[in-house]
Protein backbone atom coordinates (compact mmCIF):
# COMPACT_ATOMS: atom_id res chain seq x y z
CA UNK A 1 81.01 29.15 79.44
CA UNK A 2 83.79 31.38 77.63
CA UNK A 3 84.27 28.90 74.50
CA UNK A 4 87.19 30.92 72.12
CA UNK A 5 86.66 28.13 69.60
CA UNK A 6 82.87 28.83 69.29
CA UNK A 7 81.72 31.28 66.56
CA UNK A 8 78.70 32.26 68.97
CA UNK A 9 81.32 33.20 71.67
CA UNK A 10 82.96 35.82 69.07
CA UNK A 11 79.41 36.73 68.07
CA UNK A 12 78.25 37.47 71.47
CA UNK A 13 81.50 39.43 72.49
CA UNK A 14 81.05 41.69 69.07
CA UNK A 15 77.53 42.39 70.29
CA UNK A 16 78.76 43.41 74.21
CA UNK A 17 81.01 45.58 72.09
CA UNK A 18 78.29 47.75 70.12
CA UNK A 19 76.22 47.71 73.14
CA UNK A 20 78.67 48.82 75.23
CA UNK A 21 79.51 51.21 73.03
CA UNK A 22 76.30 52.63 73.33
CA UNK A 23 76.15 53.31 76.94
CA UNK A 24 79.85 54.64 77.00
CA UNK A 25 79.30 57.61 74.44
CA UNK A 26 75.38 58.04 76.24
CA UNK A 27 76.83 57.50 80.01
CA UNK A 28 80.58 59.10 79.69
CA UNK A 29 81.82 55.47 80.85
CA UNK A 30 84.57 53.01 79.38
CA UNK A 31 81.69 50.72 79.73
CA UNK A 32 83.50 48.14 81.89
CA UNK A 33 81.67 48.60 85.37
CA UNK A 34 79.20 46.55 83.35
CA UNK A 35 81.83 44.24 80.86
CA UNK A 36 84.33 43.48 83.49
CA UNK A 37 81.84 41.56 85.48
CA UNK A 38 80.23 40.09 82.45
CA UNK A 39 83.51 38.61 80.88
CA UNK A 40 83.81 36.83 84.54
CA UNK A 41 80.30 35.76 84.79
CA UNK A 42 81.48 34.49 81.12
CA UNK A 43 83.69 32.19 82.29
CA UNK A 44 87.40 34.40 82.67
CA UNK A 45 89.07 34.68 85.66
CA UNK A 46 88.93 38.04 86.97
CA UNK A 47 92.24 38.75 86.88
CA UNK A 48 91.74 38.45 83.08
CA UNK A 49 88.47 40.20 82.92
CA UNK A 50 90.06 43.16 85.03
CA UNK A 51 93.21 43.39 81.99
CA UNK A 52 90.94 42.88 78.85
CA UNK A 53 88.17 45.22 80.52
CA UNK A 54 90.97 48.12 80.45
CA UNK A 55 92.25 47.27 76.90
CA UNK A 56 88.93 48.13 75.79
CA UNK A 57 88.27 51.20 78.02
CA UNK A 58 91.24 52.15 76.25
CA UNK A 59 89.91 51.55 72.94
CA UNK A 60 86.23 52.83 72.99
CA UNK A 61 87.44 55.84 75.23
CA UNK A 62 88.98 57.32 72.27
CA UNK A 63 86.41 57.18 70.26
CA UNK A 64 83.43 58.57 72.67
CA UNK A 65 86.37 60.94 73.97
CA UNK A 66 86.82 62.68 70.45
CA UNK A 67 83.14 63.02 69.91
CA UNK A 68 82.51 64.28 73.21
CA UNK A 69 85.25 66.97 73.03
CA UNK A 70 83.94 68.23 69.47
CA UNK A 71 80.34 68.86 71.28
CA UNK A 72 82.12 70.86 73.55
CA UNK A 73 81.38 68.44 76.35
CA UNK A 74 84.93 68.34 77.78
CA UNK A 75 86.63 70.16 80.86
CA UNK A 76 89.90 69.82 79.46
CA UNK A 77 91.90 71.18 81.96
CA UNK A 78 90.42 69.08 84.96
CA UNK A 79 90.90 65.84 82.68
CA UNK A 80 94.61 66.15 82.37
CA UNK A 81 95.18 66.91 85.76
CA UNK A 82 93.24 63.68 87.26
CA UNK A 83 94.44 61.28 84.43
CA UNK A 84 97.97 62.06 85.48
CA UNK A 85 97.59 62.10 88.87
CA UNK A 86 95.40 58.67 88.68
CA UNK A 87 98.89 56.79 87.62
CA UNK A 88 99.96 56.88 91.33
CA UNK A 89 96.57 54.97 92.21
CA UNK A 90 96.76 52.49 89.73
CA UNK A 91 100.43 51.60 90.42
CA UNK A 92 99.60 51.15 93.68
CA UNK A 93 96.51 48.44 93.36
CA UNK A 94 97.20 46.68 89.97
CA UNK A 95 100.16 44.55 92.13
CA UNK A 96 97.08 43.69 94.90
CA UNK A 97 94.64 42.16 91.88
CA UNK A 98 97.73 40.20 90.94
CA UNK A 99 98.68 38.74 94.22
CA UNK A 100 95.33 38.12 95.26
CA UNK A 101 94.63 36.31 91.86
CA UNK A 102 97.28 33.95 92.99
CA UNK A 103 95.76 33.48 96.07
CA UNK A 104 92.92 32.44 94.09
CA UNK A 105 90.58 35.29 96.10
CA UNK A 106 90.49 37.95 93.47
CA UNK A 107 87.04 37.34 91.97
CA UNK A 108 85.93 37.26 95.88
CA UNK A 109 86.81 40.81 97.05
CA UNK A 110 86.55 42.17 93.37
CA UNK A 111 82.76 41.26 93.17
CA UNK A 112 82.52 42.67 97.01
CA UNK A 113 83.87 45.54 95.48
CA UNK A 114 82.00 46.70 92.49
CA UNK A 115 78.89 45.69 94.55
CA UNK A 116 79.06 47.96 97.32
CA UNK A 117 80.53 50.83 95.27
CA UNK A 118 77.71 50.22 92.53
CA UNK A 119 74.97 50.81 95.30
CA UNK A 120 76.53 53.56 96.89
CA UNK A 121 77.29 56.12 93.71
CA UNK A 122 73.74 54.95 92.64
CA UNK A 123 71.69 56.34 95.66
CA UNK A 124 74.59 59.25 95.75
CA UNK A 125 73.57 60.40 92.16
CA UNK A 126 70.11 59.61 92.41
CA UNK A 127 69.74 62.26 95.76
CA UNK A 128 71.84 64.23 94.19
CA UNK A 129 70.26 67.58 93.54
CA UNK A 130 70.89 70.41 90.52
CA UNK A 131 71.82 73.97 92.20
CA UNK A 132 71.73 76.42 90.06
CA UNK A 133 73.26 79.19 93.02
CA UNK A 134 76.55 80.70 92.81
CA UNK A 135 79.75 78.71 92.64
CA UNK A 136 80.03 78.53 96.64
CA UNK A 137 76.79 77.45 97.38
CA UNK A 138 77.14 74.92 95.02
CA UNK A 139 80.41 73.32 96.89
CA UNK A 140 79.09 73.91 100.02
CA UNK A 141 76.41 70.98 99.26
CA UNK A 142 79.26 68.33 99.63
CA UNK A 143 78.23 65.96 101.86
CA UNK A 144 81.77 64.74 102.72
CA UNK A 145 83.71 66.58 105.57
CA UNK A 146 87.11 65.84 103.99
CA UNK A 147 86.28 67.54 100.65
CA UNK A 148 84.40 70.79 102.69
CA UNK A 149 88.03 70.81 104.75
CA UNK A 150 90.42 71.05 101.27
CA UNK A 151 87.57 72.89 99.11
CA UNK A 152 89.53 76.30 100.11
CA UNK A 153 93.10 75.46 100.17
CA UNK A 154 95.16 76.47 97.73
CA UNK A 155 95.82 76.66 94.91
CA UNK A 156 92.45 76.25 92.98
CA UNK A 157 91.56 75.02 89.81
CA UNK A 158 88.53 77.62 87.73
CA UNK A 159 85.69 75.19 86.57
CA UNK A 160 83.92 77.30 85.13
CA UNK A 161 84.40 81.06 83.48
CA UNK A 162 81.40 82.24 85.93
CA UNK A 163 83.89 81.50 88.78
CA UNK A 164 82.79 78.02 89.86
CA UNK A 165 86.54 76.91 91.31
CA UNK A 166 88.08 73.90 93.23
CA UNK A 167 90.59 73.41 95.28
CA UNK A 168 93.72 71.50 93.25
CA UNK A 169 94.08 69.37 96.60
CA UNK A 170 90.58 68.07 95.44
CA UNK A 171 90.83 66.84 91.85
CA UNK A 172 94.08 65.04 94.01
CA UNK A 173 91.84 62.60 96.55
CA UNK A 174 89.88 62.28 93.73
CA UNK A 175 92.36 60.86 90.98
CA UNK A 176 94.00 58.94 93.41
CA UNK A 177 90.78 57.20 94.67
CA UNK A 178 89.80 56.81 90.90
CA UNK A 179 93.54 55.18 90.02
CA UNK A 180 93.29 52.93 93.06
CA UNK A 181 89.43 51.26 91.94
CA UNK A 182 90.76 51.57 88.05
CA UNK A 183 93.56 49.53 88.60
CA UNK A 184 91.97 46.86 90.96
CA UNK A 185 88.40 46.71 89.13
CA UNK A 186 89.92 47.11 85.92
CA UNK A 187 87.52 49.76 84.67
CA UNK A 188 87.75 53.13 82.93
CA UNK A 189 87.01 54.55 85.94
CA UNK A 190 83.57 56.30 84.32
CA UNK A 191 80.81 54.67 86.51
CA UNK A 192 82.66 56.46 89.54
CA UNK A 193 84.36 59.67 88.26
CA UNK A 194 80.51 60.85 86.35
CA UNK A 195 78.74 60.41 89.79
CA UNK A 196 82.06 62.28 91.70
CA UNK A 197 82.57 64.99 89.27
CA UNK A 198 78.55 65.83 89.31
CA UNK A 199 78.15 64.84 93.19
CA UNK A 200 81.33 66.77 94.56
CA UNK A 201 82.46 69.23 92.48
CA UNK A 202 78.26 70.11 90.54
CA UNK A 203 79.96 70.33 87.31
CA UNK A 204 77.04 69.73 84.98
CA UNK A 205 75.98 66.05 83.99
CA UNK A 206 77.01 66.72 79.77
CA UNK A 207 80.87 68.57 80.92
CA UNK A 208 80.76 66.05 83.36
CA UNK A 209 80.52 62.87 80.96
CA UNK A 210 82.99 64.52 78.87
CA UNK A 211 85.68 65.21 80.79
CA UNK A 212 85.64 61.70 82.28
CA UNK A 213 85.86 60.04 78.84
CA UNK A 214 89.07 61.78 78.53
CA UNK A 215 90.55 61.37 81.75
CA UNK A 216 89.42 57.51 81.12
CA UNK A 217 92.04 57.69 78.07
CA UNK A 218 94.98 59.14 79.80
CA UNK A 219 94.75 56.65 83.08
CA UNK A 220 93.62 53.80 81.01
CA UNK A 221 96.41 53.19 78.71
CA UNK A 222 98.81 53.00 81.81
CA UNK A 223 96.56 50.35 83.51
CA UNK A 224 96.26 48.32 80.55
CA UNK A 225 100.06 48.75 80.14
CA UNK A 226 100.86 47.41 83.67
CA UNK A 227 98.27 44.36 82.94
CA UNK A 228 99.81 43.56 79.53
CA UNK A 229 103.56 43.36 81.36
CA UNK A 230 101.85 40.35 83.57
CA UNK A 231 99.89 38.89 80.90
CA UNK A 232 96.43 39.37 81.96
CA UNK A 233 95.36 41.30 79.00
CA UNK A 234 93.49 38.84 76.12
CA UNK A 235 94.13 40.75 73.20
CA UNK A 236 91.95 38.97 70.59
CA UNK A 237 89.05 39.20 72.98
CA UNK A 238 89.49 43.15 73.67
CA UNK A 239 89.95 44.07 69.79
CA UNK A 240 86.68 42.26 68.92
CA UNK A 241 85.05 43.88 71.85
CA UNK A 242 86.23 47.22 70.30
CA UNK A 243 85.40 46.74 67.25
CA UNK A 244 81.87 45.87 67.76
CA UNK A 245 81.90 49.56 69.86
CA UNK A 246 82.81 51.67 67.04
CA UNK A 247 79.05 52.30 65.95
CA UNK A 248 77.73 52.01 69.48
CA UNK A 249 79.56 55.04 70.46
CA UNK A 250 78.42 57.36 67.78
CA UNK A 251 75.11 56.04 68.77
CA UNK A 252 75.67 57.13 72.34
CA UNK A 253 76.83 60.37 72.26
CA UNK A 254 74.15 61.10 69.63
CA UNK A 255 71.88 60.45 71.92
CA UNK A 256 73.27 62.56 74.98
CA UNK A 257 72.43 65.78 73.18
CA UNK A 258 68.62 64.82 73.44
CA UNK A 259 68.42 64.04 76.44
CA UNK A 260 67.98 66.40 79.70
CA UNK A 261 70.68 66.54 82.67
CA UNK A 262 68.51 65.42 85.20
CA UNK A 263 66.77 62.56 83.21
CA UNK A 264 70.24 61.14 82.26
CA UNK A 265 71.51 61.36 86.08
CA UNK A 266 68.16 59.38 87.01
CA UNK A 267 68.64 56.81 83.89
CA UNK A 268 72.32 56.38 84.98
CA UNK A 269 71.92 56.12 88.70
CA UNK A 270 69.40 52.99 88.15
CA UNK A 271 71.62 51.54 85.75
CA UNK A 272 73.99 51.21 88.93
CA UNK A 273 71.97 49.91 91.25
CA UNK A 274 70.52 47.36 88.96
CA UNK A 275 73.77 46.47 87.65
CA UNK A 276 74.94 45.21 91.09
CA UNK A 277 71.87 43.00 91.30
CA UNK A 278 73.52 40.96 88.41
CA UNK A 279 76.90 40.49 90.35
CA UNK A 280 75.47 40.19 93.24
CA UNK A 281 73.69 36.69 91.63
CA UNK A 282 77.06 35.98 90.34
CA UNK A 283 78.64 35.92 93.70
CA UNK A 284 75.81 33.69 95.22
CA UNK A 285 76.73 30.90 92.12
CA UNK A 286 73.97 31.69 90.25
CA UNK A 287 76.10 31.78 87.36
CA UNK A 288 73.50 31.28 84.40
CA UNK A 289 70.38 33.25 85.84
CA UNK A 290 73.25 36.15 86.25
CA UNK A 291 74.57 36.19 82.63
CA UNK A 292 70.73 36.29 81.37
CA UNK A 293 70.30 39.10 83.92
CA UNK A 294 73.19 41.09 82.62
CA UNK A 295 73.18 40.71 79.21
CA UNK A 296 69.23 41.24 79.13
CA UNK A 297 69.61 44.75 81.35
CA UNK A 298 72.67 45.61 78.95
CA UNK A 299 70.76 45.19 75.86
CA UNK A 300 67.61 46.70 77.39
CA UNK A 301 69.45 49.93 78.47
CA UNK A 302 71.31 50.07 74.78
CA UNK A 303 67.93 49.79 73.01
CA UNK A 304 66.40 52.64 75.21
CA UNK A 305 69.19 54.90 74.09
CA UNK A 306 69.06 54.20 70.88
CA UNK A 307 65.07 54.14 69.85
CA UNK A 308 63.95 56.45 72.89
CA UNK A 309 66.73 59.68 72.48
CA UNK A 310 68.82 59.18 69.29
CA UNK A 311 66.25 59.87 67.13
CA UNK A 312 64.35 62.15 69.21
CA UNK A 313 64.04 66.07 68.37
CA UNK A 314 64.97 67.94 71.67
């Protein structure tokens, strides 16, 4: 289906850009849970979806990054410390997508993945509830043992100035489980870190889109690095995919300032679960009904943010 000779195929990938744009400055994503699947259902191998997904996380990062950190959306801090730490992740399970790609079973367990962790951090968010209690109540709603075990150790990390704090030992499980799925799903990491950073540590859904934008930057550009070195990254295809983003982000983040915490956690936690329909038709070879599905759900969820909240008064 992927025709680079075909002026419709450039179109098409310019307008996956803007749209994806949109829902990366609205959502706090690099946009590619949703364009890494849709370049494959496209017609590239996923080995080459994964690559050119992360050029572009790379790319429209920046740009939703920078606005978000001028709104004063950004934990700064907690962004530097999980993009570094995400390298170790992503050195680790880049070298897996490209032996398995060999192997010819990297679309296989790739799909597998991004469906079951699409599902999961959908339900997660959507049960999710605000507290609005003091900073230990707050982490004492973690519903994983592990984190409740290394929540105290520390040293910790302050949050917030009203004395919501985390254990460093934290923000570590947590970068390296976002490195490992960056560098094997080849996204920004932004569909998993917004659900973990609201879910585990209840920072608040606006800080917590920010600071994943910009931990998206730091983690990104070594991913796509490590994917350029093995030529997996298609260049020409990424830049026009960018370019098409530039106005989609502004549209995006616009639109995140009119729009309430809880409503945007319920908006983004559907936007999950539907997503994974769409792969999931992929993986049963319904190849054409799924790239209807998925651009149709993209578009739909770009035009809601634009008409429904960017122009809105809150």
């Amino acid at each position: 289906m992927f025709n680079p000779t075909s002026i419709y195929t450039w179109l098409i990938l310019m307008l996956l850009g803007f749209n994806t744009g949109i829902l990366s400055g609205f959502f706090g994503i690099g946009g590619c849970f949703i364009l890494t699947p849709l370049l494959n259902i496209m017609g590239l191998s996923m080995a080459n979806a994964v690559g050119t997904g992360l050029f572009f996380a790379v790319m429209v990062s920046i740009f939703g990054g920078i606005k978000h950190y001028l709104a004063g959306n950004t934990l700064l801090k907690i962004s530097i410390i999980m993009g570094s730490l995400s390298f170790i992740g992503i050195q680790i399970s880049q070298p897996l997508v490209i032996y398995l790609d060999k192997l010819n079973l990297a679309d296989f367990y790739i799909r597998l993945l991004y469906i079951v962790l699409l599902l999961a951090l959908g339900i997660l968010t959507l049960n999710k509830k605000q507290v609005h209690s003091s900073s230990e109540k707050r982490i004492n709603h973690n519903p994983i043992s592990m984190f409740q075990k290394l929540k105290n150790i520390p040293p910790r990390v302050l949050i917030y100035p009203e004395g919501l704090s985390v254990s460093i030992w934290v923000l570590i499980v947590i970068a390296l489980f976002i490195g490992l799925l960056q560098g094997f799903l080849g996204v920004g990491g932004g569909f998993i870190l917004v659900p973990v950073l609201i879910v585990f540590l209840n920072i608040k859904p606006h800080h917590a889109i920010g600071t994943s934008l910009v931990t998206i930057i730091i983690s990104s550009i070594f991913a796509t690095f490590l994917y350029l070195q093995d030529g997996k990254v298609l260049i020409p295809v990424s830049l026009v995919l960018g370019l098409g983003s530039l106005a989609g982000v502004n549209f995006g983040v616009r639109a995140t300032c009119n729009i309430g915490g809880e409503k945007l956690k319920y908006l983004y936690s559907i936007f999950l679960i539907l997503t994974s329909i769409g792969i999931i038709l992929k993986s049963l070879n319904y190849s054409v009904i799924s790239l209807s599905y998925m651009l149709i759900l993209s578009m739909s969820m770009g035009f809601l943010v634009i008409f429904g909240y960017c122009f809105q008064k809150k």
